[in-house]
N, C-alpha and C. Protein backbone atom coordinates (compact mmCIF):
# COMPACT_ATOMS: atom_id res chain seq x y z
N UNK A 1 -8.33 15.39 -23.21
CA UNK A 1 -7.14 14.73 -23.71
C UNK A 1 -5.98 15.00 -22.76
N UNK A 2 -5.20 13.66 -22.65
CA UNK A 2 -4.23 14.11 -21.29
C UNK A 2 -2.78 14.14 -22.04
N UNK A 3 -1.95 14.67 -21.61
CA UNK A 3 -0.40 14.44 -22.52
C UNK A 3 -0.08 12.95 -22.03
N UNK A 4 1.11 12.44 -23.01
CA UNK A 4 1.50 11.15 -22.76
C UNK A 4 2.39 11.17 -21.29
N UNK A 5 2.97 12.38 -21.22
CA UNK A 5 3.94 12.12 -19.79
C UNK A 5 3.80 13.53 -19.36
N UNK A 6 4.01 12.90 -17.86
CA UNK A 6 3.53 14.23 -16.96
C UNK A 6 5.38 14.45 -16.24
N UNK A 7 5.50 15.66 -15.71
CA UNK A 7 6.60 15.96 -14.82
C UNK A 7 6.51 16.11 -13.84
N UNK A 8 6.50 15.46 -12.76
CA UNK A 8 6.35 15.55 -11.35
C UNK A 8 7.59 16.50 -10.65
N UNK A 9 8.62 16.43 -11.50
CA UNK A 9 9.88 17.19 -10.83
C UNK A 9 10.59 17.67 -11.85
N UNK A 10 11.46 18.35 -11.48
CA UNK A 10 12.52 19.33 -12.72
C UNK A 10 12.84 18.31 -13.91
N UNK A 11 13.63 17.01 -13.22
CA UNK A 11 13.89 15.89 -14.20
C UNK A 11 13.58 14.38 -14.48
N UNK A 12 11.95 14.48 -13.53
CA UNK A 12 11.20 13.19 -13.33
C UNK A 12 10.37 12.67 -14.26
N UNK A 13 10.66 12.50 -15.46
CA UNK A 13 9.15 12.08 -16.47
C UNK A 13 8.52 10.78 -15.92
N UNK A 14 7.05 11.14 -15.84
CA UNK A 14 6.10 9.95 -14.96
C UNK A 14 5.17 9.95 -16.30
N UNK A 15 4.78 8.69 -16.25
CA UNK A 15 4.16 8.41 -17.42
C UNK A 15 3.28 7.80 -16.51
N UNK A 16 1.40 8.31 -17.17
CA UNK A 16 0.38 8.27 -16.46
C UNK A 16 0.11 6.54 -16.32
N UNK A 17 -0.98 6.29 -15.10
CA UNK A 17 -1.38 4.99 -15.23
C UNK A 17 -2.73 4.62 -16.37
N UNK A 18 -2.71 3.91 -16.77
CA UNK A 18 -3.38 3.27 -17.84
C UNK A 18 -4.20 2.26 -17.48
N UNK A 19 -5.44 1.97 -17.71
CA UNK A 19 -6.77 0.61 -17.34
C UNK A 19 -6.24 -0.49 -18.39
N UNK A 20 -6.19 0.44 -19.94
CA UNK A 20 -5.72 -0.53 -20.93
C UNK A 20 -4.57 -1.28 -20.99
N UNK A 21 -3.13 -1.45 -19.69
CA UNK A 21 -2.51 -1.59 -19.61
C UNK A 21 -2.15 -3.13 -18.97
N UNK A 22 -2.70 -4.16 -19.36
CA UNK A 22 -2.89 -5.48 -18.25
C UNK A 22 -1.98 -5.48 -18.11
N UNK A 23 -0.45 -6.13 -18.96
CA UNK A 23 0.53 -6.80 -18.62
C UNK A 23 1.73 -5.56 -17.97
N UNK A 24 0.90 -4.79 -17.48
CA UNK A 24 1.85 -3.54 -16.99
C UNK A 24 2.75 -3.97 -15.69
N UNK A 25 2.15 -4.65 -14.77
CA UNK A 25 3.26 -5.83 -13.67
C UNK A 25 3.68 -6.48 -14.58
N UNK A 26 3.90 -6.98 -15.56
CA UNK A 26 4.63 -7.89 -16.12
C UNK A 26 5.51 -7.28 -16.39
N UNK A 27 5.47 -6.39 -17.06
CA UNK A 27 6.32 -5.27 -18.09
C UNK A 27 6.90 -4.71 -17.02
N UNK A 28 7.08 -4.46 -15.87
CA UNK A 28 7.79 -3.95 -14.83
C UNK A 28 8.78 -4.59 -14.40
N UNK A 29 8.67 -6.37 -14.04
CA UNK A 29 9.51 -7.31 -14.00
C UNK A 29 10.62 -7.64 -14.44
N UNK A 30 9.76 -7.66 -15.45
CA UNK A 30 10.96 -8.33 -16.99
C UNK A 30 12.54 -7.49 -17.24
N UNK A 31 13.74 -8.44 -17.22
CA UNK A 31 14.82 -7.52 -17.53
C UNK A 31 14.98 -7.45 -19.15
N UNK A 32 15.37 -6.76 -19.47
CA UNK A 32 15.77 -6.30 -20.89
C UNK A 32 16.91 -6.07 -21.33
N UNK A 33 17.59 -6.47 -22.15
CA UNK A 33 18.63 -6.46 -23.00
C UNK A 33 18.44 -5.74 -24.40
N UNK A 34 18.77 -4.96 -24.45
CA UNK A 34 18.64 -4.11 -25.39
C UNK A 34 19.83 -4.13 -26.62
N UNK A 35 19.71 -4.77 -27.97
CA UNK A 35 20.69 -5.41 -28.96
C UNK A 35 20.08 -4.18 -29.89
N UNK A 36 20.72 -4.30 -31.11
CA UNK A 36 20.45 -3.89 -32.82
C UNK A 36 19.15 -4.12 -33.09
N UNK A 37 19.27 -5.66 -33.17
CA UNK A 37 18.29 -6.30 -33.57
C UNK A 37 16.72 -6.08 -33.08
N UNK A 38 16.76 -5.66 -31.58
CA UNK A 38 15.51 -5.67 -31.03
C UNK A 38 15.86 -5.38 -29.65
N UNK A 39 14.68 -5.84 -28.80
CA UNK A 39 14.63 -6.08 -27.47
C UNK A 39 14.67 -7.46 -27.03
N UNK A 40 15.16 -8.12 -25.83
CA UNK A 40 14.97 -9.47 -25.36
C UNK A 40 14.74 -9.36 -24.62
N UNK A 41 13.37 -10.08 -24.17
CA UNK A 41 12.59 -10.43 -22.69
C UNK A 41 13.45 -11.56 -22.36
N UNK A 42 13.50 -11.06 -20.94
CA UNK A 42 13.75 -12.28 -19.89
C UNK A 42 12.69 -13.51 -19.04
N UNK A 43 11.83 -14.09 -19.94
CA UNK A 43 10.55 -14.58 -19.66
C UNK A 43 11.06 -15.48 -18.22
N UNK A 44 12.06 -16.48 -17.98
CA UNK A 44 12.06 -17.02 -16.92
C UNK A 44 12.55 -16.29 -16.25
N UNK A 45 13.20 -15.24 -16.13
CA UNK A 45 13.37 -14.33 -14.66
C UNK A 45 12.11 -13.75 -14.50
N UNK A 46 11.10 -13.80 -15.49
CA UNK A 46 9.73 -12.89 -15.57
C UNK A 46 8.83 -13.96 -14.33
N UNK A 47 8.96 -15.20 -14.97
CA UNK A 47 8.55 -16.47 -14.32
C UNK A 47 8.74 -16.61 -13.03
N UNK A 48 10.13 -16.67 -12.52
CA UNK A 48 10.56 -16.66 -11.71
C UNK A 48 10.37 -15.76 -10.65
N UNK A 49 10.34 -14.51 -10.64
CA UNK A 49 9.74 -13.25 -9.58
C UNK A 49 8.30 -13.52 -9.46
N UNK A 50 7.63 -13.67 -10.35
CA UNK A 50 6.02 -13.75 -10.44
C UNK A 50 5.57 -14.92 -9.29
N UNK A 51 6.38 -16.04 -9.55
CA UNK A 51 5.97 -17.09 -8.51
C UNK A 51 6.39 -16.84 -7.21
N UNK A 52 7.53 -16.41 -6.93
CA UNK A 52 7.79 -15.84 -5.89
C UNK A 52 7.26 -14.40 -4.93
N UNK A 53 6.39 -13.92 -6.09
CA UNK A 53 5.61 -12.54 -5.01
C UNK A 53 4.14 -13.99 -4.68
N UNK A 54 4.25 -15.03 -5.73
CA UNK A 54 3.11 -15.96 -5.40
C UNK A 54 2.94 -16.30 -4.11
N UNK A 55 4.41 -16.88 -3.49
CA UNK A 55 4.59 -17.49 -2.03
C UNK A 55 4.69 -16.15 -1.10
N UNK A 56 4.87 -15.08 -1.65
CA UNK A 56 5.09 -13.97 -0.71
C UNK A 56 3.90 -14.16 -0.42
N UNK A 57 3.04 -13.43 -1.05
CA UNK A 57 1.42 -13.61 -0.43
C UNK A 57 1.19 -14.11 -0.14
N UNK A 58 1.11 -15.77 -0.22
CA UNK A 58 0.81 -16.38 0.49
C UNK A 58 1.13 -16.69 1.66
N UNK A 59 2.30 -16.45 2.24
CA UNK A 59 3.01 -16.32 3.28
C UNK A 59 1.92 -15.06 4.09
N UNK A 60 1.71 -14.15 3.43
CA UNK A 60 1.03 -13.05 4.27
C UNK A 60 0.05 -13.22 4.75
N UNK A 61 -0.94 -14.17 3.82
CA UNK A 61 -2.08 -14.33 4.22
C UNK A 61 -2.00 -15.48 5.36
N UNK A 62 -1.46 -16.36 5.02
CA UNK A 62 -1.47 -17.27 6.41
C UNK A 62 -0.79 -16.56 7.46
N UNK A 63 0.60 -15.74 7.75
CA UNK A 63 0.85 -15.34 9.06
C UNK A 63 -0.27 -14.56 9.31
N UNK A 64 -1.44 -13.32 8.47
CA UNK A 64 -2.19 -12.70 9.35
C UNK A 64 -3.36 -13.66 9.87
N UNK A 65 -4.08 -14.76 8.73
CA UNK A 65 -4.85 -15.19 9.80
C UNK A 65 -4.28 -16.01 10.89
N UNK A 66 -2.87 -16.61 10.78
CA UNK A 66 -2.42 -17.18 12.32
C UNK A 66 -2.34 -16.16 13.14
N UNK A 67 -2.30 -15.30 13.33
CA UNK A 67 -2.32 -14.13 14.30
C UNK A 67 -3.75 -13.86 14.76
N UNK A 68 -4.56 -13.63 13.66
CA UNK A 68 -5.97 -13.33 14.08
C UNK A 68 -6.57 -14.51 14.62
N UNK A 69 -6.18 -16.07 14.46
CA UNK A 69 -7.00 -17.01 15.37
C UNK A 69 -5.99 -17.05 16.68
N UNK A 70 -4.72 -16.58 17.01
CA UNK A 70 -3.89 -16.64 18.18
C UNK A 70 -4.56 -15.38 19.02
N UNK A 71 -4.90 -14.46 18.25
CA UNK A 71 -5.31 -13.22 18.86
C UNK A 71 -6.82 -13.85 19.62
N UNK A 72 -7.91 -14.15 18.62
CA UNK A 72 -8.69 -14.94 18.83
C UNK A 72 -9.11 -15.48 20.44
N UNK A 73 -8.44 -16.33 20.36
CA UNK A 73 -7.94 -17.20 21.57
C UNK A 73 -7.50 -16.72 22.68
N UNK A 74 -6.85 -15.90 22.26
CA UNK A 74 -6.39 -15.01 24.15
C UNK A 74 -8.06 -14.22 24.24
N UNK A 75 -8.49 -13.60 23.52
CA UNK A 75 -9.17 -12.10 23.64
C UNK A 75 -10.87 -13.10 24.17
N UNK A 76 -10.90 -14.43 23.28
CA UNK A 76 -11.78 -15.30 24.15
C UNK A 76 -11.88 -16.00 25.33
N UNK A 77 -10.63 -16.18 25.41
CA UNK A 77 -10.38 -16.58 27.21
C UNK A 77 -10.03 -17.77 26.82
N UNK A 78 -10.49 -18.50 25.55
CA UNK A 78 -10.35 -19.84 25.41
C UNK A 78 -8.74 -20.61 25.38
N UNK A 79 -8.22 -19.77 25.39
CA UNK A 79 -6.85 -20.07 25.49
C UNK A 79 -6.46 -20.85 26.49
N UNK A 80 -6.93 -20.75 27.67
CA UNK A 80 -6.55 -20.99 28.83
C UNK A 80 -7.56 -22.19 29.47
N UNK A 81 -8.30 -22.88 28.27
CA UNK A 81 -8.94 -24.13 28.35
C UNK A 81 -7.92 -25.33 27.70
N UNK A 82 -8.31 -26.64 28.51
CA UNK A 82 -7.14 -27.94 27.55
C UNK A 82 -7.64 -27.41 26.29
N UNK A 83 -8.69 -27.67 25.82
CA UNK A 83 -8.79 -27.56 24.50
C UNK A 83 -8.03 -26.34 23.32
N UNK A 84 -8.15 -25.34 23.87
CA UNK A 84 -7.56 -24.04 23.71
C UNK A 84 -6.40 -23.91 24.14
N UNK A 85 -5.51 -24.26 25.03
CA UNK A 85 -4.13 -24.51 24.83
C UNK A 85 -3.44 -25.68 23.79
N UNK A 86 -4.00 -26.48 23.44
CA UNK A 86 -3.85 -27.59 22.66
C UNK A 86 -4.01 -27.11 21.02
N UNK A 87 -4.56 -26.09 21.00
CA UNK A 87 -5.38 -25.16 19.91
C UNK A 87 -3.78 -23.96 19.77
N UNK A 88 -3.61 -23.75 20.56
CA UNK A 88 -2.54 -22.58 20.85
C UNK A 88 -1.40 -23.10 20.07
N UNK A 89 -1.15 -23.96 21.04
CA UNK A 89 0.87 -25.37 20.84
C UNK A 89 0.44 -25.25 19.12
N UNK A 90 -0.44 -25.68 18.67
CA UNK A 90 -0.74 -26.15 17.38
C UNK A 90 -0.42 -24.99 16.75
N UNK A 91 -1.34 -23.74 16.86
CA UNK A 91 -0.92 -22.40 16.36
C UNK A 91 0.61 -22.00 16.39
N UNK A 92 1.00 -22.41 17.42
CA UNK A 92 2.57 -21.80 17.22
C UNK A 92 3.20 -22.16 17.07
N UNK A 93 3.23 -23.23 16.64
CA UNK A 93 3.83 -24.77 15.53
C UNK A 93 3.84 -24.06 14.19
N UNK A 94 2.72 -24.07 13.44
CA UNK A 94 2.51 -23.56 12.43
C UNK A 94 2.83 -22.19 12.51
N UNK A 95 3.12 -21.31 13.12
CA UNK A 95 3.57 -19.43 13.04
C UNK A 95 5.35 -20.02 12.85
N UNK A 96 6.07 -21.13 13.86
CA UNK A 96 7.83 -21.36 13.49
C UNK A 96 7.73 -22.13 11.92
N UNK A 97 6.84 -22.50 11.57
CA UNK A 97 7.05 -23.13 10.27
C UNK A 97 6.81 -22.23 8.98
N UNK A 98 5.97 -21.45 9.18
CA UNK A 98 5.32 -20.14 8.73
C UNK A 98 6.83 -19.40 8.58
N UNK A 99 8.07 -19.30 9.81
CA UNK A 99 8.80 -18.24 10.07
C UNK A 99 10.17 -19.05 8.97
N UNK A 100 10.30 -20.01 9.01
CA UNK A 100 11.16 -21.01 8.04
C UNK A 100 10.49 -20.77 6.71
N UNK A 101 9.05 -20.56 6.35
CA UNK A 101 8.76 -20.50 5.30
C UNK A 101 9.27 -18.98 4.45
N UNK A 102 9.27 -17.97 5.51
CA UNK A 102 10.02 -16.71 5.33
C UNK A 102 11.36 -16.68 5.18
N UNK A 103 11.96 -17.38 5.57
CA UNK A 103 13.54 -17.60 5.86
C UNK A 103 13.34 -18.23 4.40
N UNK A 104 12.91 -19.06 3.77
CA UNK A 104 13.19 -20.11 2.82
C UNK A 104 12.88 -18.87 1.35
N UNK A 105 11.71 -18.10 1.54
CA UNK A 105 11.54 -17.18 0.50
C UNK A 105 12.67 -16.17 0.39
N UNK A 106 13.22 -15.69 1.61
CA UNK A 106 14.10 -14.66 1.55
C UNK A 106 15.45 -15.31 0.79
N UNK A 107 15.92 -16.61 1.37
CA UNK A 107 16.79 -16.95 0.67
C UNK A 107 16.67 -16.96 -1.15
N UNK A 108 15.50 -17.20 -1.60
CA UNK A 108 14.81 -17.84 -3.05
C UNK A 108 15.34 -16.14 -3.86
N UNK A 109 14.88 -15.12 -2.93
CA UNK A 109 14.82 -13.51 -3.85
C UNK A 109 16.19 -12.95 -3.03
N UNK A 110 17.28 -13.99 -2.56
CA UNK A 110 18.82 -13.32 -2.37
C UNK A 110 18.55 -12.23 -1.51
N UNK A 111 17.80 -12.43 -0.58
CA UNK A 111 17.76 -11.27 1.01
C UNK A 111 18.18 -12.03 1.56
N UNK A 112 18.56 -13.20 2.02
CA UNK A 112 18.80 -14.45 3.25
C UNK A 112 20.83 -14.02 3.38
N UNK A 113 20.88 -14.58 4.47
CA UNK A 113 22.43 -14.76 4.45
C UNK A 113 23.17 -15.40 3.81
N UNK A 114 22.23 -16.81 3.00
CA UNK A 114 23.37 -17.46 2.38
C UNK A 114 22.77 -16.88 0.87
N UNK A 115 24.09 -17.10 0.19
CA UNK A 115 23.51 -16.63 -1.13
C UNK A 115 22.23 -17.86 -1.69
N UNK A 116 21.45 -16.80 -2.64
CA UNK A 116 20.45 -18.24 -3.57
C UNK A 116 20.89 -19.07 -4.09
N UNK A 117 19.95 -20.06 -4.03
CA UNK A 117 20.49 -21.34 -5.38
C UNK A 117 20.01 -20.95 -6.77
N UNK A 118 21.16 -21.34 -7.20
CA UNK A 118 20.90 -21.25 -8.63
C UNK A 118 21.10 -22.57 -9.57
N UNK A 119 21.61 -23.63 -8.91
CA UNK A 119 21.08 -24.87 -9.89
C UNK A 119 19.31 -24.78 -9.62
N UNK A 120 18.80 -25.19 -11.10
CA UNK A 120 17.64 -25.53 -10.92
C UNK A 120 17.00 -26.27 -10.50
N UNK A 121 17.59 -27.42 -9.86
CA UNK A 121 17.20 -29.20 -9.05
C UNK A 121 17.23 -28.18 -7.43
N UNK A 122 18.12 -27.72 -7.39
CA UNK A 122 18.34 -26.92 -5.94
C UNK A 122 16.98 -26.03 -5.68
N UNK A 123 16.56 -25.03 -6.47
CA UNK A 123 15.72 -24.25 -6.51
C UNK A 123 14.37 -25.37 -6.11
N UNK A 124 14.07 -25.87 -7.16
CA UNK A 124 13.08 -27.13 -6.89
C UNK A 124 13.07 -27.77 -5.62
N UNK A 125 14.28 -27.76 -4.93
CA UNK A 125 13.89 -28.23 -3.67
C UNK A 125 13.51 -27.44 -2.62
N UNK A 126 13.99 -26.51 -3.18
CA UNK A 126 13.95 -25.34 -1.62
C UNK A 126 12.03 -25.45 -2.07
N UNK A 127 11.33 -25.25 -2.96
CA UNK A 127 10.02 -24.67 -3.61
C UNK A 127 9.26 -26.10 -2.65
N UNK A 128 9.85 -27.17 -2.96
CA UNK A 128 9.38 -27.98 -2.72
C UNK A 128 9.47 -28.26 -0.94
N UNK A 129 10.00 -28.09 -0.16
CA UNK A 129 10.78 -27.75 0.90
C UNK A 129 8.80 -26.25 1.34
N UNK A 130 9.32 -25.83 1.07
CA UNK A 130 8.26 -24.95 1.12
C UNK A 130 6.79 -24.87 1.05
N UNK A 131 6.52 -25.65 0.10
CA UNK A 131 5.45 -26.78 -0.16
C UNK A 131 4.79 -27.15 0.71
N UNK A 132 6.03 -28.53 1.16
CA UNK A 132 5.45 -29.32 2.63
C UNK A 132 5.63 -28.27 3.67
N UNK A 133 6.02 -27.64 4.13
CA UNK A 133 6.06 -26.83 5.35
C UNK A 133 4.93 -25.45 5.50
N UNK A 134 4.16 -25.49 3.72
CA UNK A 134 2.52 -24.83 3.95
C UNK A 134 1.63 -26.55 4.43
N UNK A 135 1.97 -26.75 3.38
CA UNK A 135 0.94 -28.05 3.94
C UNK A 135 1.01 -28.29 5.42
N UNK A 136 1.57 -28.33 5.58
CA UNK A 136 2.34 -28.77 7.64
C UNK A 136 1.10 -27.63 8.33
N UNK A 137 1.74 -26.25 8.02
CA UNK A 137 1.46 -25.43 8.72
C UNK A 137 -0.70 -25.01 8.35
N UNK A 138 -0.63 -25.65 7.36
CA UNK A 138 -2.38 -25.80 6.98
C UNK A 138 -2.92 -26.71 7.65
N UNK A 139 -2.37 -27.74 7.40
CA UNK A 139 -2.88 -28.65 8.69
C UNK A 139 -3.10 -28.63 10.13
N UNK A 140 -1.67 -27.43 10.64
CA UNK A 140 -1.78 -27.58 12.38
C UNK A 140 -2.84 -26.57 12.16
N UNK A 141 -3.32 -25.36 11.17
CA UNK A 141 -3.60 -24.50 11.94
C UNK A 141 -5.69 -24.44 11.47
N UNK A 142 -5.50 -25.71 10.59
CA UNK A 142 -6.72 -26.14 10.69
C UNK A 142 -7.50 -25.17 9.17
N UNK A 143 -6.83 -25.31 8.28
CA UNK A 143 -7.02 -24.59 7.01
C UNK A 143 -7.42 -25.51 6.04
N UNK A 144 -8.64 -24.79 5.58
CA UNK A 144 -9.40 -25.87 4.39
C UNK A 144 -9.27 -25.68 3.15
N UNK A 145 -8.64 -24.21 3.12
CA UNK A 145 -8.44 -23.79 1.52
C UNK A 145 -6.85 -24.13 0.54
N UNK A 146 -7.59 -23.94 -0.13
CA UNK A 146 -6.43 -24.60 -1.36
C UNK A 146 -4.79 -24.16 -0.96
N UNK A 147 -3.84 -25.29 -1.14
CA UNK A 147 -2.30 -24.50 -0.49
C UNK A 147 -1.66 -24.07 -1.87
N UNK A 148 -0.76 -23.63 -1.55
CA UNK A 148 0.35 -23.17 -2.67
C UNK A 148 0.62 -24.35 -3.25
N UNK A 149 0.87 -25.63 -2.16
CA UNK A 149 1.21 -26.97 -3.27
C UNK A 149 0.79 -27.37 -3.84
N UNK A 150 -0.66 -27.46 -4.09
CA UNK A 150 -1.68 -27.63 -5.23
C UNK A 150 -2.00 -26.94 -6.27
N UNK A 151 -0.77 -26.10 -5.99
CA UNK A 151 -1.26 -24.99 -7.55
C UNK A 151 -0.10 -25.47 -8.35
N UNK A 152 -0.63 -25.44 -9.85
CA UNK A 152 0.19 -26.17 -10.54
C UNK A 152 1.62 -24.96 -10.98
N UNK A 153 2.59 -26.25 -11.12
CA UNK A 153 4.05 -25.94 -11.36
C UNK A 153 4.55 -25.11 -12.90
N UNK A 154 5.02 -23.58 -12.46
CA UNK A 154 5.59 -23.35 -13.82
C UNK A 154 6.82 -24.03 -14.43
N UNK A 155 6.37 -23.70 -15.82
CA UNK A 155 7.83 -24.70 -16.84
C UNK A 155 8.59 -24.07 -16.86
């Protein structure tokens, strides 16, 4: 039997990790307002971060495999064939669109220089904006798997 909370430090209560715990990323997210009455979840800011670590990853996974087929390409020599320079231009087409797609997320989670949008038609565009510029960058870089724009839209 384990205690409910452990002390890692003089005044650190750490409360153990749990299997039974699914919505425990969720429950991390969510802001809370704390009334009389109860607690209030913030379900669309819940919404809202969730889709956005969505494009994070995805962002990750396409810059590492654009790297690993650019890497690819030099370490094969093939680079330095028409075909393989033509293969390259294309790759690094898709890595500046890839780098706008970072610029476009940073702005979305208020790291960017300009502040976020916060009309919701605005937001929608930047998402959408983002969209086409995976699609773009799936296409130059010759990607068959499913994009972010095909995954369906939260309400």
């Amino acid at each position: 039997m384990r205690p409910p909370q452990g002390l890692t430090g003089v005044h650190s209560p750490v409360s153990p990790l749990r299997p039974d715990a699914p919505l425990a990323y969720l429950a991390g997210t969510l802001k809370r307002n704390d009334t009389d009455a109860g607690t209030v979840v913030d379900l669309q800011g819940a919404r809202r971060e969730r889709r956005l670590e969505l494009y994070r990853a995805r962002l990750a996974d396409r810059l590492a495999a654009n790297r690993m087929a650019l890497e690819t390409l030099y370490q094969g020599g093939t680079l330095f064939s028409p075909e393989g320079t033509r293969m390259g231009r294309a790759l690094l087409k898709a890595r500046q669109m890839l780098q706008r797609v970072s610029t476009l997320v940073d702005l979305l989670a208020g790291d960017g220089v300009a502040p976020p949008p916060r009309l919701p038609e605005r937001i929608e565009e930047v998402y959408a904006e983002l969209d086409t510029l995976l699609c773009r960058s799936d296409a130059l870089s010759g990607r068959d798997e499913a994009s972010v724009a095909r995954l369906p839209r939260p309400r």
